[in-house]
PDB file of N, CA and C in Angstrom:
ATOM      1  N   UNK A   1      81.245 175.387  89.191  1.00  0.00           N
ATOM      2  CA  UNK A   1      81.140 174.808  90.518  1.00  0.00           C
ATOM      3  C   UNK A   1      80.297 175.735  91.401  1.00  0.00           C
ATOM      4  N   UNK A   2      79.480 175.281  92.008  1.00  0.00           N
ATOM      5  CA  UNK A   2      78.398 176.075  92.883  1.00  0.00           C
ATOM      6  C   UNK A   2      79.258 175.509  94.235  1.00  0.00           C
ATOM      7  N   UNK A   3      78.932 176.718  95.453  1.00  0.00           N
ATOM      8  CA  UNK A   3      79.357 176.764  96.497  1.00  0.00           C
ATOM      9  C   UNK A   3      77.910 176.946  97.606  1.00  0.00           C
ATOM     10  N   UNK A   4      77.457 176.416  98.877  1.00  0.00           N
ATOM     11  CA  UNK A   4      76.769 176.126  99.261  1.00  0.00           C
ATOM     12  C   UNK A   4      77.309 176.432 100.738  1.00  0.00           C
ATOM     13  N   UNK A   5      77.331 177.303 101.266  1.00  0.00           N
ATOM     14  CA  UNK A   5      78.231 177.378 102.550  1.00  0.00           C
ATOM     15  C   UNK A   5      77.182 176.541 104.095  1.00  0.00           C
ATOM     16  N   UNK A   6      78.210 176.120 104.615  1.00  0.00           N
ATOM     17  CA  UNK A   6      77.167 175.666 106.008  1.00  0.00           C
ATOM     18  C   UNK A   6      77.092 176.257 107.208  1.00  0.00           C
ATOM     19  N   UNK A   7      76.232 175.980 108.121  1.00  0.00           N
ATOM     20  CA  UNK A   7      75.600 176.894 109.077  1.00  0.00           C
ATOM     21  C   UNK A   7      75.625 178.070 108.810  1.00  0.00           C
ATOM     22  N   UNK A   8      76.434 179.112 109.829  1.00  0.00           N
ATOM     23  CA  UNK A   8      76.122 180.409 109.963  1.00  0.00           C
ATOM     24  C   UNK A   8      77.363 181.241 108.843  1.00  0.00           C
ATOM     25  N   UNK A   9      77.964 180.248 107.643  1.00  0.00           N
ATOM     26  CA  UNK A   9      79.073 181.110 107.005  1.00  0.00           C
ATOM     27  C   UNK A   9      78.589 181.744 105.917  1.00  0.00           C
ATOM     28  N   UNK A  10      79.192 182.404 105.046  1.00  0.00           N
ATOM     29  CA  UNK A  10      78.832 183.139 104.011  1.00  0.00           C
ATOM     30  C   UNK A  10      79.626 183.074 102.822  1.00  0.00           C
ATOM     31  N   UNK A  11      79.341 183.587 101.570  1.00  0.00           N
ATOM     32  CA  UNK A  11      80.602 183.889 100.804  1.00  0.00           C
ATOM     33  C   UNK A  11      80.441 184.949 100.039  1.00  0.00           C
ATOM     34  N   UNK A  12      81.601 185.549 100.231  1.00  0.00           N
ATOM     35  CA  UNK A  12      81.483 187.147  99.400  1.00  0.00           C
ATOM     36  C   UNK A  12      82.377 186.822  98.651  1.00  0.00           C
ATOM     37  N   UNK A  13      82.490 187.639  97.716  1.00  0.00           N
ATOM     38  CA  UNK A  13      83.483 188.157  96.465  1.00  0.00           C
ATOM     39  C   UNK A  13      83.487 190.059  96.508  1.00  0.00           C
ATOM     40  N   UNK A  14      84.871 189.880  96.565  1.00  0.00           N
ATOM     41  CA  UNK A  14      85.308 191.292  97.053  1.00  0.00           C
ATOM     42  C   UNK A  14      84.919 192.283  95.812  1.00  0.00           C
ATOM     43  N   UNK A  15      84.287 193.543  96.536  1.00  0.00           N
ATOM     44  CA  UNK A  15      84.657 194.838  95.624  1.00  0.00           C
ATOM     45  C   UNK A  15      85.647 195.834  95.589  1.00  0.00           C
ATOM     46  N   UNK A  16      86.432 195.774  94.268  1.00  0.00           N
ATOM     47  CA  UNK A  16      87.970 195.874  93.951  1.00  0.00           C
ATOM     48  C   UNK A  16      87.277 197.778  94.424  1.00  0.00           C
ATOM     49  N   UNK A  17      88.522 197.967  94.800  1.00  0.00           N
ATOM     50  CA  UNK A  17      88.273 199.432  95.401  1.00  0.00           C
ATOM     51  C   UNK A  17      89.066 200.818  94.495  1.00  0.00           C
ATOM     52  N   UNK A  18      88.978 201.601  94.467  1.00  0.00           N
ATOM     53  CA  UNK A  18      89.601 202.571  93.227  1.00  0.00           C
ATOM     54  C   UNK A  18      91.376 202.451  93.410  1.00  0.00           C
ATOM     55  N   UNK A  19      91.869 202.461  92.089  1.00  0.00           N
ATOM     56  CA  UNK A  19      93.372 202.492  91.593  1.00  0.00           C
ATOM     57  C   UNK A  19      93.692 203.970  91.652  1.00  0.00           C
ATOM     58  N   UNK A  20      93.028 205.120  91.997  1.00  0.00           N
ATOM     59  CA  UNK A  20      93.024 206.190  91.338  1.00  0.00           C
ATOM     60  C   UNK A  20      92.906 206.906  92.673  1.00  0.00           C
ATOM     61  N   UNK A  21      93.554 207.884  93.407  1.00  0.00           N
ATOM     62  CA  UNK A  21      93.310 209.065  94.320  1.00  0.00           C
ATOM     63  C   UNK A  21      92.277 210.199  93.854  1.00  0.00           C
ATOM     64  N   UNK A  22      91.784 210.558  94.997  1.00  0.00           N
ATOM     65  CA  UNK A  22      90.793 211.795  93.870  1.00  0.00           C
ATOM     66  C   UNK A  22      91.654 213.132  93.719  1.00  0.00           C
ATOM     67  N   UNK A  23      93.205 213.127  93.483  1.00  0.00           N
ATOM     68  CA  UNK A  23      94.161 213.939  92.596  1.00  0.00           C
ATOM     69  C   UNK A  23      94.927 213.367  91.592  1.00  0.00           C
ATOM     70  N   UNK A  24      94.169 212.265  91.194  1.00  0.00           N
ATOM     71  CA  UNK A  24      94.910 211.289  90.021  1.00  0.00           C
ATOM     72  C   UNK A  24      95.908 210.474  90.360  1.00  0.00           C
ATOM     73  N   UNK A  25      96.336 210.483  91.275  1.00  0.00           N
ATOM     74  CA  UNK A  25      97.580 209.144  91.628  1.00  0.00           C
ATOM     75  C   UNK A  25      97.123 207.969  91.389  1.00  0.00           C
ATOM     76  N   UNK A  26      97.751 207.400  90.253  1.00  0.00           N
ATOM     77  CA  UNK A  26      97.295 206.003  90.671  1.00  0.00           C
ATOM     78  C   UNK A  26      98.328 204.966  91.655  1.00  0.00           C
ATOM     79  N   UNK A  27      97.879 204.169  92.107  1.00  0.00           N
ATOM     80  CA  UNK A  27      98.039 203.551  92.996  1.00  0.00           C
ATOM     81  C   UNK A  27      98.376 202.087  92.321  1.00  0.00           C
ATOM     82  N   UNK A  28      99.878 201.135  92.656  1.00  0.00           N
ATOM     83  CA  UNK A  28      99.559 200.517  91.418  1.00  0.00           C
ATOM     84  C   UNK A  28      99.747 199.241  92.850  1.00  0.00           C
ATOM     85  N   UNK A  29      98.954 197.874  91.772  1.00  0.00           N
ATOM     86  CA  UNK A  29      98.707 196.831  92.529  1.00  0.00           C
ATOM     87  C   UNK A  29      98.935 196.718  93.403  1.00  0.00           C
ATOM     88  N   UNK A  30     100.445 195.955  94.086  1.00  0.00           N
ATOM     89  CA  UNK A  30     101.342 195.947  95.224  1.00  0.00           C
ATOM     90  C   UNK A  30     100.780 196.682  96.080  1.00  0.00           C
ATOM     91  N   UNK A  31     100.581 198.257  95.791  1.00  0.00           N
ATOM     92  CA  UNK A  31     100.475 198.910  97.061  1.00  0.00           C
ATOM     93  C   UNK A  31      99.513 199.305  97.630  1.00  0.00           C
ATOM     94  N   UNK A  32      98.260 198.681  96.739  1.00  0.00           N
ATOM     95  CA  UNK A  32      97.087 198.797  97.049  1.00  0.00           C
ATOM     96  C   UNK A  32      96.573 197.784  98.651  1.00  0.00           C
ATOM     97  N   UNK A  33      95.617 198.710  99.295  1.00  0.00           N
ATOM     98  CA  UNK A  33      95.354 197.696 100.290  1.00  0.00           C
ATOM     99  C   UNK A  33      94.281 196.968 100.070  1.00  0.00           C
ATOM    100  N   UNK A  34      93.760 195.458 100.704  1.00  0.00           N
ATOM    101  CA  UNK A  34      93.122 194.529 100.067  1.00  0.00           C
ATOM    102  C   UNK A  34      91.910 195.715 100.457  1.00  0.00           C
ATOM    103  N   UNK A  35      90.899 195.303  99.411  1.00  0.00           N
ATOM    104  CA  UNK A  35      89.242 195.846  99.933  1.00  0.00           C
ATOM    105  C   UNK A  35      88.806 195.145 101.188  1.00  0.00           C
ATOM    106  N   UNK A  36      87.698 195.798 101.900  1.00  0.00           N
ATOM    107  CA  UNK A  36      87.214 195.436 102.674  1.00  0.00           C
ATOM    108  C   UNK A  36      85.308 195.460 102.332  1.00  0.00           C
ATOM    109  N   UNK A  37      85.208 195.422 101.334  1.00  0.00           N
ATOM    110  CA  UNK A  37      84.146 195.664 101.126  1.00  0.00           C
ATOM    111  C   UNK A  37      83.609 194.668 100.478  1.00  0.00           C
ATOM    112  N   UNK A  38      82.286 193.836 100.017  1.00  0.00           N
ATOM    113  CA  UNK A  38      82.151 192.695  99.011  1.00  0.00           C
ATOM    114  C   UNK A  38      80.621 192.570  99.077  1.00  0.00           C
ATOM    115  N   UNK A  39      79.955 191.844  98.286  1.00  0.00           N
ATOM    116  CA  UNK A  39      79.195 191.291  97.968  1.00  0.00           C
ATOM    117  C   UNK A  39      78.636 190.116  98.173  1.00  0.00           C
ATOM    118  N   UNK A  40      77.762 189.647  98.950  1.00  0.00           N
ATOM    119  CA  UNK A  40      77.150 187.986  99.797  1.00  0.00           C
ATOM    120  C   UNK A  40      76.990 187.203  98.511  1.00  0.00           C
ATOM    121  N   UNK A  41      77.286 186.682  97.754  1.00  0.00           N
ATOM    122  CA  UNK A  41      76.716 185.097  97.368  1.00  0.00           C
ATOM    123  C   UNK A  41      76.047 184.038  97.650  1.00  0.00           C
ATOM    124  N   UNK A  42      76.470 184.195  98.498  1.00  0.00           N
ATOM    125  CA  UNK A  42      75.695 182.731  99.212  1.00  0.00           C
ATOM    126  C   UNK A  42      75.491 182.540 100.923  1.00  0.00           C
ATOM    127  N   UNK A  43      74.438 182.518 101.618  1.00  0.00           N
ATOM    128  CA  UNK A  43      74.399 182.515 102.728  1.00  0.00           C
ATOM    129  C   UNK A  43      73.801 180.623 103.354  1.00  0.00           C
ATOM    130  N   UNK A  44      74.444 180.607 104.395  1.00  0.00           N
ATOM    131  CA  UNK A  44      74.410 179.262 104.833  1.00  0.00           C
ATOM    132  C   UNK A  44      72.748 179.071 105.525  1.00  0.00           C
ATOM    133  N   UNK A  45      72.453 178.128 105.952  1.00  0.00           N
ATOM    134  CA  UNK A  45      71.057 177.919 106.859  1.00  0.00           C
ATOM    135  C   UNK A  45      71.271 178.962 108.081  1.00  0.00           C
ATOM    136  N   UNK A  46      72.227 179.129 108.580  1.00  0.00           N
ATOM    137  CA  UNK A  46      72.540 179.610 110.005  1.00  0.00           C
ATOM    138  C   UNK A  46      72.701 178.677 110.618  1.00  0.00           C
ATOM    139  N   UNK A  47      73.086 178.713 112.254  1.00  0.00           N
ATOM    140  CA  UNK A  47      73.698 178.812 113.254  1.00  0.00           C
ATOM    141  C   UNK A  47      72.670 177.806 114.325  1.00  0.00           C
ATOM    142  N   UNK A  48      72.701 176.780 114.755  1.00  0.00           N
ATOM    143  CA  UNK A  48      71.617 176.369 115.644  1.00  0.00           C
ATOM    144  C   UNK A  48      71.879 176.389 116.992  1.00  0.00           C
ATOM    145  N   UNK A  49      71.071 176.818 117.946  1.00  0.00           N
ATOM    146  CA  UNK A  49      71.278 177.418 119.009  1.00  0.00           C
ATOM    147  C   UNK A  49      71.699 176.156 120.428  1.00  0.00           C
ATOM    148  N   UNK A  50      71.224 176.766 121.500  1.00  0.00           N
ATOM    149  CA  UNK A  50      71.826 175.219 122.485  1.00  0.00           C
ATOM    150  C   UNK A  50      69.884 174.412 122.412  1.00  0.00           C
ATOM    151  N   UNK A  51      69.260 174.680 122.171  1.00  0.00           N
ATOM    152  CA  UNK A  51      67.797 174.151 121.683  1.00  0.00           C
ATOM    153  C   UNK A  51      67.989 173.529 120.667  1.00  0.00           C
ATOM    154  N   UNK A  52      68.774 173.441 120.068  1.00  0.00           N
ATOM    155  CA  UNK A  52      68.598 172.930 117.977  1.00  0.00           C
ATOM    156  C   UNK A  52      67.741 173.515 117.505  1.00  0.00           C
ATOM    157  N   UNK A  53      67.398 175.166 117.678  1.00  0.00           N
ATOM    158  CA  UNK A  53      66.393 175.795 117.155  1.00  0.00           C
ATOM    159  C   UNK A  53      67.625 176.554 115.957  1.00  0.00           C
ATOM    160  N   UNK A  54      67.111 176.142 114.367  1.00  0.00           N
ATOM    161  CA  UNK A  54      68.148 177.392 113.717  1.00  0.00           C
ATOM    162  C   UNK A  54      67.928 178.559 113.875  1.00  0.00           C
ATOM    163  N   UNK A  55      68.687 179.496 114.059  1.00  0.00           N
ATOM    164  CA  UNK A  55      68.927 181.047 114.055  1.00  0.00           C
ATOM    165  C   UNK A  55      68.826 181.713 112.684  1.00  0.00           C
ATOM    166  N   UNK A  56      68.087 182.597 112.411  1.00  0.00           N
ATOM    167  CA  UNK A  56      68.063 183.008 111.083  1.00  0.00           C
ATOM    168  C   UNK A  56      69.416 183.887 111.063  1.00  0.00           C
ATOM    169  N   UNK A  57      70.010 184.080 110.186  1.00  0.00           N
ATOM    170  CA  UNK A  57      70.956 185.272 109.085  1.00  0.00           C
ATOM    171  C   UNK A  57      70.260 186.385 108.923  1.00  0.00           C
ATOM    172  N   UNK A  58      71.155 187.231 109.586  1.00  0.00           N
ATOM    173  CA  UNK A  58      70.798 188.757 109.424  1.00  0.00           C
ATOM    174  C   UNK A  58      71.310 189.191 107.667  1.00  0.00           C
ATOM    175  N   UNK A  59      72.259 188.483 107.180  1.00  0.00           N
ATOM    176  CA  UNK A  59      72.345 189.192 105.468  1.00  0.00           C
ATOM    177  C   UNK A  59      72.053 188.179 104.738  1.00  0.00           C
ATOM    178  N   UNK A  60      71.664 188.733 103.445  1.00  0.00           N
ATOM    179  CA  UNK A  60      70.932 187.973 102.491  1.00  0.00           C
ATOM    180  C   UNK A  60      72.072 188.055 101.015  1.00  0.00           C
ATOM    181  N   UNK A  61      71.629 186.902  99.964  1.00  0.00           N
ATOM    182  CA  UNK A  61      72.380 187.074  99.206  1.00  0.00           C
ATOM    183  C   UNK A  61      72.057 188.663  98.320  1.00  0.00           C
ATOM    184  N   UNK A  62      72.946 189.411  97.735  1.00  0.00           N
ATOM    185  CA  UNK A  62      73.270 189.905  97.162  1.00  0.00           C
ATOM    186  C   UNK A  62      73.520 191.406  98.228  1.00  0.00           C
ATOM    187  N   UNK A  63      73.705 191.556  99.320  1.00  0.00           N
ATOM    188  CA  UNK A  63      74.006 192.526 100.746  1.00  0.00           C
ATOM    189  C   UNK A  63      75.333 193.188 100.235  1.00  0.00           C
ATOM    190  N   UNK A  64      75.543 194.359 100.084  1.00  0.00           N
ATOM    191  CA  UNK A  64      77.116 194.949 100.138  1.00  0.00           C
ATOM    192  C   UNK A  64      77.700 195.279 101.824  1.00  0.00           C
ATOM    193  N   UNK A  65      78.805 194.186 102.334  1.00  0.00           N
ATOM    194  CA  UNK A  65      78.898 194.172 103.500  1.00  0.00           C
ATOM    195  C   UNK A  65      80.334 194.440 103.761  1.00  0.00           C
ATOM    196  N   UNK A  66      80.755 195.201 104.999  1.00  0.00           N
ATOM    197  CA  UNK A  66      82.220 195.606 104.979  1.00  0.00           C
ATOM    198  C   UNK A  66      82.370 193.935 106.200  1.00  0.00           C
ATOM    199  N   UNK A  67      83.752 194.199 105.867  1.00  0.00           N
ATOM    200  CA  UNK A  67      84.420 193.041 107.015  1.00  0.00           C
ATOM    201  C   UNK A  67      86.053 193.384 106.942  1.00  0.00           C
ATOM    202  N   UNK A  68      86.382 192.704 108.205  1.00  0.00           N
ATOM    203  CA  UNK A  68      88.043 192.769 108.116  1.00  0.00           C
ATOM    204  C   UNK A  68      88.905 192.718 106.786  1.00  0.00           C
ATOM    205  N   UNK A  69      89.851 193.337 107.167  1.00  0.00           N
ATOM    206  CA  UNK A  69      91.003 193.000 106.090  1.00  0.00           C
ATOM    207  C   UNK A  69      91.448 191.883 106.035  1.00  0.00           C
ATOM    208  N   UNK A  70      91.648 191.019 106.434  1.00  0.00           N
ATOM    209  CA  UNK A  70      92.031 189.919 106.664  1.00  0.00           C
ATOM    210  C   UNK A  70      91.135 188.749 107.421  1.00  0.00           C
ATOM    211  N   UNK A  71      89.949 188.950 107.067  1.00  0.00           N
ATOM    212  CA  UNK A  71      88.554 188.004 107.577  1.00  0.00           C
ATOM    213  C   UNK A  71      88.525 187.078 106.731  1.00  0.00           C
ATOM    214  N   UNK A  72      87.884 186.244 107.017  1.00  0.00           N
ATOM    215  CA  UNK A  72      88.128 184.867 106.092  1.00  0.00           C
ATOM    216  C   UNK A  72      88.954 183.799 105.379  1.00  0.00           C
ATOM    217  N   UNK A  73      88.351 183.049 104.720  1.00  0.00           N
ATOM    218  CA  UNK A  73      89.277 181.960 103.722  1.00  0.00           C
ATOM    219  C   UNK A  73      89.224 181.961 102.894  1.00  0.00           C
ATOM    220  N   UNK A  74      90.200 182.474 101.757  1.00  0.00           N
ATOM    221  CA  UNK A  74      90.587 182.536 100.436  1.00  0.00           C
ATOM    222  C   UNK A  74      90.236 181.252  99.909  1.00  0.00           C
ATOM    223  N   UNK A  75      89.144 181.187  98.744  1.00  0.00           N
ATOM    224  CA  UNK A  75      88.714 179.867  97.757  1.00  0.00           C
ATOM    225  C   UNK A  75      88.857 180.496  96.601  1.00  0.00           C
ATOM    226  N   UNK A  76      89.018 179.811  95.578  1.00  0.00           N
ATOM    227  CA  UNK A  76      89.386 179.983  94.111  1.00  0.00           C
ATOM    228  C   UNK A  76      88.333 179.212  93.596  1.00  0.00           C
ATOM    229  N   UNK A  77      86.869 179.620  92.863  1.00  0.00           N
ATOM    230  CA  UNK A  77      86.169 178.866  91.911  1.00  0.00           C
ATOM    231  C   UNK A  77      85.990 179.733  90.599  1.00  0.00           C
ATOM    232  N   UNK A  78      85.834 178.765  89.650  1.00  0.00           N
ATOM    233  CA  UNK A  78      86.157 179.108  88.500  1.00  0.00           C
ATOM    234  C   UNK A  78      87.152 180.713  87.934  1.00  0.00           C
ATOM    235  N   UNK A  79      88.091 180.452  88.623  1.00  0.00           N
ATOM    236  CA  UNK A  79      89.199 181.724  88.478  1.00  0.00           C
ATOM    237  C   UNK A  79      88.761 183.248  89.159  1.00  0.00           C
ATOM    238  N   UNK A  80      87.873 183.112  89.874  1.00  0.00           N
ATOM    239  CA  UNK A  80      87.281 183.782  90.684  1.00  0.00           C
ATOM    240  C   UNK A  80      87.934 183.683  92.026  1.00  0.00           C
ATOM    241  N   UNK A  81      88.402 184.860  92.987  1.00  0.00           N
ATOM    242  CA  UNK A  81      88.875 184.737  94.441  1.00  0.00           C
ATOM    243  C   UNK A  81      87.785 185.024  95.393  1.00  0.00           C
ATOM    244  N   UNK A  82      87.387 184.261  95.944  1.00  0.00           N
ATOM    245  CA  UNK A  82      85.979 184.426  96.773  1.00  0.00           C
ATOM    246  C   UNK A  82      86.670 184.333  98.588  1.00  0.00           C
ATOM    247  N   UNK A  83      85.556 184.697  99.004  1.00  0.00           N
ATOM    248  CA  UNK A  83      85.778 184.737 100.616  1.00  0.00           C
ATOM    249  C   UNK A  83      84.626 184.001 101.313  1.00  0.00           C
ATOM    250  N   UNK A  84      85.403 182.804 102.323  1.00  0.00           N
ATOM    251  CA  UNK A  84      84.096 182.332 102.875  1.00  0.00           C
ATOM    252  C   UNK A  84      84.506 182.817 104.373  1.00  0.00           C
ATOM    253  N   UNK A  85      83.400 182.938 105.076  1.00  0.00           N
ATOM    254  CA  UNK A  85      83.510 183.157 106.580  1.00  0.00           C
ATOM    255  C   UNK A  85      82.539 183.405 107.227  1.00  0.00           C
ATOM    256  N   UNK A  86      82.742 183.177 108.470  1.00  0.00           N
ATOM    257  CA  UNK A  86      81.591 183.179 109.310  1.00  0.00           C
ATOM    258  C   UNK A  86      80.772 184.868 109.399  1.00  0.00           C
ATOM    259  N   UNK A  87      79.465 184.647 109.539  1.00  0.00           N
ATOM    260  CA  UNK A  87      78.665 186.027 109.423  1.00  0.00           C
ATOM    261  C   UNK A  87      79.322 186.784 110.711  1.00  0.00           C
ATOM    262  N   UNK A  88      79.470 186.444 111.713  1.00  0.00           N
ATOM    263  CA  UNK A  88      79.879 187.309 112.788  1.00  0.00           C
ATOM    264  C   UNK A  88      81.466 187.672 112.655  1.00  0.00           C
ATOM    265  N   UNK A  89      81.719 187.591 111.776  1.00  0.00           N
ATOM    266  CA  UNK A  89      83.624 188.301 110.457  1.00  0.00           C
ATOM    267  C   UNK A  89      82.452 189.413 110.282  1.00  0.00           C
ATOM    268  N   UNK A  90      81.316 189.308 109.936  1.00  0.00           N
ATOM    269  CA  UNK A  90      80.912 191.006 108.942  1.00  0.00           C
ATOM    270  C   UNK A  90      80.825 191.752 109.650  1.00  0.00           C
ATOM    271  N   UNK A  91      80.941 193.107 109.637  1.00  0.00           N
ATOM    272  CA  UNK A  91      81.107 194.163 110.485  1.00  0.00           C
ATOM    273  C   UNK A  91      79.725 194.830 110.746  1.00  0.00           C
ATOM    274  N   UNK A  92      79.212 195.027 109.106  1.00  0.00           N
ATOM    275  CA  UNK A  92      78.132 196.155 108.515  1.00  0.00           C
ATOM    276  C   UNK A  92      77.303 195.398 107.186  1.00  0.00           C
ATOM    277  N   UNK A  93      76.450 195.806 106.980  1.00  0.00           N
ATOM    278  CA  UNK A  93      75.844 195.716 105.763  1.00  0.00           C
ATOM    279  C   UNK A  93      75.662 197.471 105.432  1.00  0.00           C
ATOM    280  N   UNK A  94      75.666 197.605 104.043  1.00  0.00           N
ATOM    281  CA  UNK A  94      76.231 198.454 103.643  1.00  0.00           C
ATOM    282  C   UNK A  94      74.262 199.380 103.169  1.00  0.00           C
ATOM    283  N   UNK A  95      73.936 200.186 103.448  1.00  0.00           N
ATOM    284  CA  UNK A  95      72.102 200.516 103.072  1.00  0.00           C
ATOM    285  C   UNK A  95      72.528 201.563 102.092  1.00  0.00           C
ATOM    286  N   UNK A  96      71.777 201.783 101.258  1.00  0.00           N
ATOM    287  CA  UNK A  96      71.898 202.535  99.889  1.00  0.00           C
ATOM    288  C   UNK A  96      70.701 203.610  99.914  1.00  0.00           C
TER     289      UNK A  96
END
């Protein structure tokens, strides 16, 4: 199933964040906190203004972008947990 988001939303799929302390603790599921970090998939047309002029998207697909802990809407495609939400949920894009 392909996902196609509209106007100004997005969809990330989270990057799972380390199980491991850097003194070896691991950290087990439960008490882990969700990531905040993920990966764009798919970006919508954007946002059209009070003109009906569209607004371009500042991130592009494949962007490593932080956002809330609790930003977005949980979708399930093909056994995959994805996140859709609006671009102004992202905090940062992440520069390497």
């Amino acid at each position: 199933m392909n996902l196609q988001p509209l106007a100004d939303r997005v969809i990330v799929e989270r990057i799972e964040s380390e199980t491991k302390t850097a003194s070896g603790i691991v950290i087990p599921d439960n008490a882990a906190e969700k990531p905040d970090q993920g990966k764009v998939l798919a970006v919508g047309p954007g946002k059209k203004n009070d003109k009906g002029e569209l607004g371009a998207m500042s991130v592009k697909v494949g962007d490593l972008v932080i956002f809330g802990k609790y930003s977005g809407q949980t979708v399930k495609v093909d056994g995959k947990e994805l996140l859709v939400m609006k671009e102004d949920d992202l905090f940062a894009v992440v520069v390497k």
